[in-house]
C-alpha atoms as a PDB file:
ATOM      1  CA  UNK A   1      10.505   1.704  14.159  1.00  0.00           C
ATOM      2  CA  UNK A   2      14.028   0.813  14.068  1.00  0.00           C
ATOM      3  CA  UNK A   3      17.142   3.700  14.074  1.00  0.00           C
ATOM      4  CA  UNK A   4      19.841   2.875  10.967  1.00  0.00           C
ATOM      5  CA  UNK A   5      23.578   3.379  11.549  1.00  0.00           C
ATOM      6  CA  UNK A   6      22.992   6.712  10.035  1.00  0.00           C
ATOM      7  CA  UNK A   7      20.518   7.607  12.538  1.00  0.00           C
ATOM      8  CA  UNK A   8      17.646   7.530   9.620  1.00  0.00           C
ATOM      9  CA  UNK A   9      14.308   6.046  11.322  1.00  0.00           C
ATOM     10  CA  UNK A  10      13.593   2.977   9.799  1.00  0.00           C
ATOM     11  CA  UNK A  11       9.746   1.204   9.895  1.00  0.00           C
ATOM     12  CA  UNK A  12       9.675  -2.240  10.923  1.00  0.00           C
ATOM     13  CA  UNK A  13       8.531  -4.650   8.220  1.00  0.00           C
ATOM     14  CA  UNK A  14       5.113  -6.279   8.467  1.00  0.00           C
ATOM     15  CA  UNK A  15       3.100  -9.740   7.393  1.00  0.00           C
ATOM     16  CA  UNK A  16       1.517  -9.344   4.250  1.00  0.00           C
ATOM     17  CA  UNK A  17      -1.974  -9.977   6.481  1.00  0.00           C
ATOM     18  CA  UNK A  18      -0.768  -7.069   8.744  1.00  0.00           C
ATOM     19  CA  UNK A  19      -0.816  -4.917   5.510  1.00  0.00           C
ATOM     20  CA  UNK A  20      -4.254  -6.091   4.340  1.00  0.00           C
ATOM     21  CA  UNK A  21      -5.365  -4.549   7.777  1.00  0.00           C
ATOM     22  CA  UNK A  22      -3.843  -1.740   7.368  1.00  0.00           C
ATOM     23  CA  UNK A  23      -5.049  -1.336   3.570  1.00  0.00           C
ATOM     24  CA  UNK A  24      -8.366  -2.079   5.024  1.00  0.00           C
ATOM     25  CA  UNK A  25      -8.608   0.514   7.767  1.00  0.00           C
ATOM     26  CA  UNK A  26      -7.615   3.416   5.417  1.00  0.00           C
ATOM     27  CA  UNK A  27     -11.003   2.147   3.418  1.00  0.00           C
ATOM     28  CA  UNK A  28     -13.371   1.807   5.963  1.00  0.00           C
ATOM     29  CA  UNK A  29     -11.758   5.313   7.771  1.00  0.00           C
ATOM     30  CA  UNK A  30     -11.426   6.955   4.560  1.00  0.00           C
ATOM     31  CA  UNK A  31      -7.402   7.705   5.396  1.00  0.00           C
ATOM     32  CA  UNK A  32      -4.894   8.329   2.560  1.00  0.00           C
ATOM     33  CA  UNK A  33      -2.212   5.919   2.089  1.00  0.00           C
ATOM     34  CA  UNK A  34       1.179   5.299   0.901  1.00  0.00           C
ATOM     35  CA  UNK A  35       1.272   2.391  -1.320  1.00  0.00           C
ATOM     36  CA  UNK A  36       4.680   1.267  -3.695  1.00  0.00           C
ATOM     37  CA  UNK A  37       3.170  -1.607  -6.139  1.00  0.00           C
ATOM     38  CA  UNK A  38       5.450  -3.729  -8.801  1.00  0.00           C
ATOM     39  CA  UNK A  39       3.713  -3.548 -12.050  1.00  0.00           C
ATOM     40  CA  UNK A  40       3.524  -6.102 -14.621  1.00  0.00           C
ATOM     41  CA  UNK A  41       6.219  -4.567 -16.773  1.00  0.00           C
ATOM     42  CA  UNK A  42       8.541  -4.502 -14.036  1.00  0.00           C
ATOM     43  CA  UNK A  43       8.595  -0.308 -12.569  1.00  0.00           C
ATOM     44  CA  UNK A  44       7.368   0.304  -9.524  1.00  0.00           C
ATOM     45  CA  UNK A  45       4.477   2.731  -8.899  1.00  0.00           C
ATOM     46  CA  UNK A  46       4.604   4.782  -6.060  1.00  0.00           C
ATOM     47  CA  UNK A  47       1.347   5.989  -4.937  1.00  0.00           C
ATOM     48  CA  UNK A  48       1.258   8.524  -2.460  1.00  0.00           C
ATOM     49  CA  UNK A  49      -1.757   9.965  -0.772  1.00  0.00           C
ATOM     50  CA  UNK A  50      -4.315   7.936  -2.615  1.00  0.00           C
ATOM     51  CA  UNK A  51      -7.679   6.563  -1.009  1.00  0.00           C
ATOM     52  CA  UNK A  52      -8.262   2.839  -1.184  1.00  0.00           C
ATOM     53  CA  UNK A  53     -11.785   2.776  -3.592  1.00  0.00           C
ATOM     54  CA  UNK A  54     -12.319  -1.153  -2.660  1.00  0.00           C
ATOM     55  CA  UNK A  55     -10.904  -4.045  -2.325  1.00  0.00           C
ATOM     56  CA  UNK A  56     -11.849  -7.430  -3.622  1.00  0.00           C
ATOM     57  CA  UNK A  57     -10.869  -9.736  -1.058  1.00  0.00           C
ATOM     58  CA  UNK A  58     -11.846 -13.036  -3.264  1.00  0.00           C
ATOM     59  CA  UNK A  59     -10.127 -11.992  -6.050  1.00  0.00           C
ATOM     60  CA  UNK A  60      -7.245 -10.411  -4.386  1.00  0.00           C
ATOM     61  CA  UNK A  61      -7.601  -7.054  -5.944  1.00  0.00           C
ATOM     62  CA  UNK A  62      -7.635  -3.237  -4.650  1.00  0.00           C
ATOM     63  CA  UNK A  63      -8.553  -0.423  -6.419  1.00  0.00           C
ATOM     64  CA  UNK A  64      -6.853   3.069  -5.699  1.00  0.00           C
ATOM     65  CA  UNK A  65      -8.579   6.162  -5.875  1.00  0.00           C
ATOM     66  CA  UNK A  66      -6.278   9.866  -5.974  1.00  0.00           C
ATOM     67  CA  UNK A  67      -8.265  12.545  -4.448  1.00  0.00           C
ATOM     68  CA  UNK A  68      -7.090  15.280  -6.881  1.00  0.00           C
ATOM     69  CA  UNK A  69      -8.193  13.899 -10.071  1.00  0.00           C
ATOM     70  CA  UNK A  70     -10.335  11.278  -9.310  1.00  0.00           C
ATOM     71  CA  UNK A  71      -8.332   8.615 -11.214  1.00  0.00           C
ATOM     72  CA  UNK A  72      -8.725   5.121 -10.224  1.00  0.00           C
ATOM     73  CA  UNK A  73      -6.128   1.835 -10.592  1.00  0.00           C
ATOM     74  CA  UNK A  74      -6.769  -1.512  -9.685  1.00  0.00           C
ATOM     75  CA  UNK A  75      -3.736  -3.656  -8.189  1.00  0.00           C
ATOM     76  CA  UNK A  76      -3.493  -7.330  -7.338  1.00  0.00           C
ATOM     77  CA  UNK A  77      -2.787  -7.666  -3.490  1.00  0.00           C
ATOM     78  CA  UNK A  78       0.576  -9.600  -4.200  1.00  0.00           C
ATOM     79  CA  UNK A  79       2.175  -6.784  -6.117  1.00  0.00           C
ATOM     80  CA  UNK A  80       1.933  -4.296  -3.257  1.00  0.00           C
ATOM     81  CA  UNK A  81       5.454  -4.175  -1.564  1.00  0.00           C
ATOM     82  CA  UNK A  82       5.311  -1.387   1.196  1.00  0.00           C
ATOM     83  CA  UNK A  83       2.622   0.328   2.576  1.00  0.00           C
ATOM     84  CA  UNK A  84       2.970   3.592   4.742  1.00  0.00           C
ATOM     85  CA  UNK A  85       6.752   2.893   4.925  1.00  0.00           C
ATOM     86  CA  UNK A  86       5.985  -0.601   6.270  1.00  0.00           C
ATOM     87  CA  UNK A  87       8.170  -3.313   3.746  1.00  0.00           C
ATOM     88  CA  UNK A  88       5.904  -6.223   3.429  1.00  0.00           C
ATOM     89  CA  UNK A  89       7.031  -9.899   3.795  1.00  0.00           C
ATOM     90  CA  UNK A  90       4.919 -13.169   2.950  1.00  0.00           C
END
């Protein structure tokens, strides 16, 4: 965590393999996550509080799950940009 010159806490950015761990652990612990994904059309979805359903680690896909209505998208891996606060670099 980093301060800002407005004394804002900043999070550090990770590795894009960093943020597969991360994505990872919230699946196998069942932990709700912060995800902000690019989307083919060119918005940005911000998902906040959703369970990771699966990931397909081949195919470089992960589904999201939210917990109040039980609706589920699938992302590719690349379009996920921060995680948890974390930017993500390649």
């Amino acid at each position: 965590m980093i301060m800002a010159k407005n004394n804002a806490k900043v999070m550090r950015p990770v590795h894009f393999t960093e943020a597969m761990k991360i994505i990872s652990a919230a699946f196998q612990h069942r932990e709700r996550i912060d995800i902000k994904v690019w989307v083919s059309d060119g918005r940005i979805d911000h998902l906040q509080g959703w369970l990771v359903q699966g990931e397909y680690w081949r195919k470089g896909y992960v589904r999201f799950r939210n917990p109040s209505n039980g609706q589920i998208r699938l992302y590719p891996e690349i379009f996920i940009h921060e995680v948890d606060g974390h930017r993500i670099y390649l």
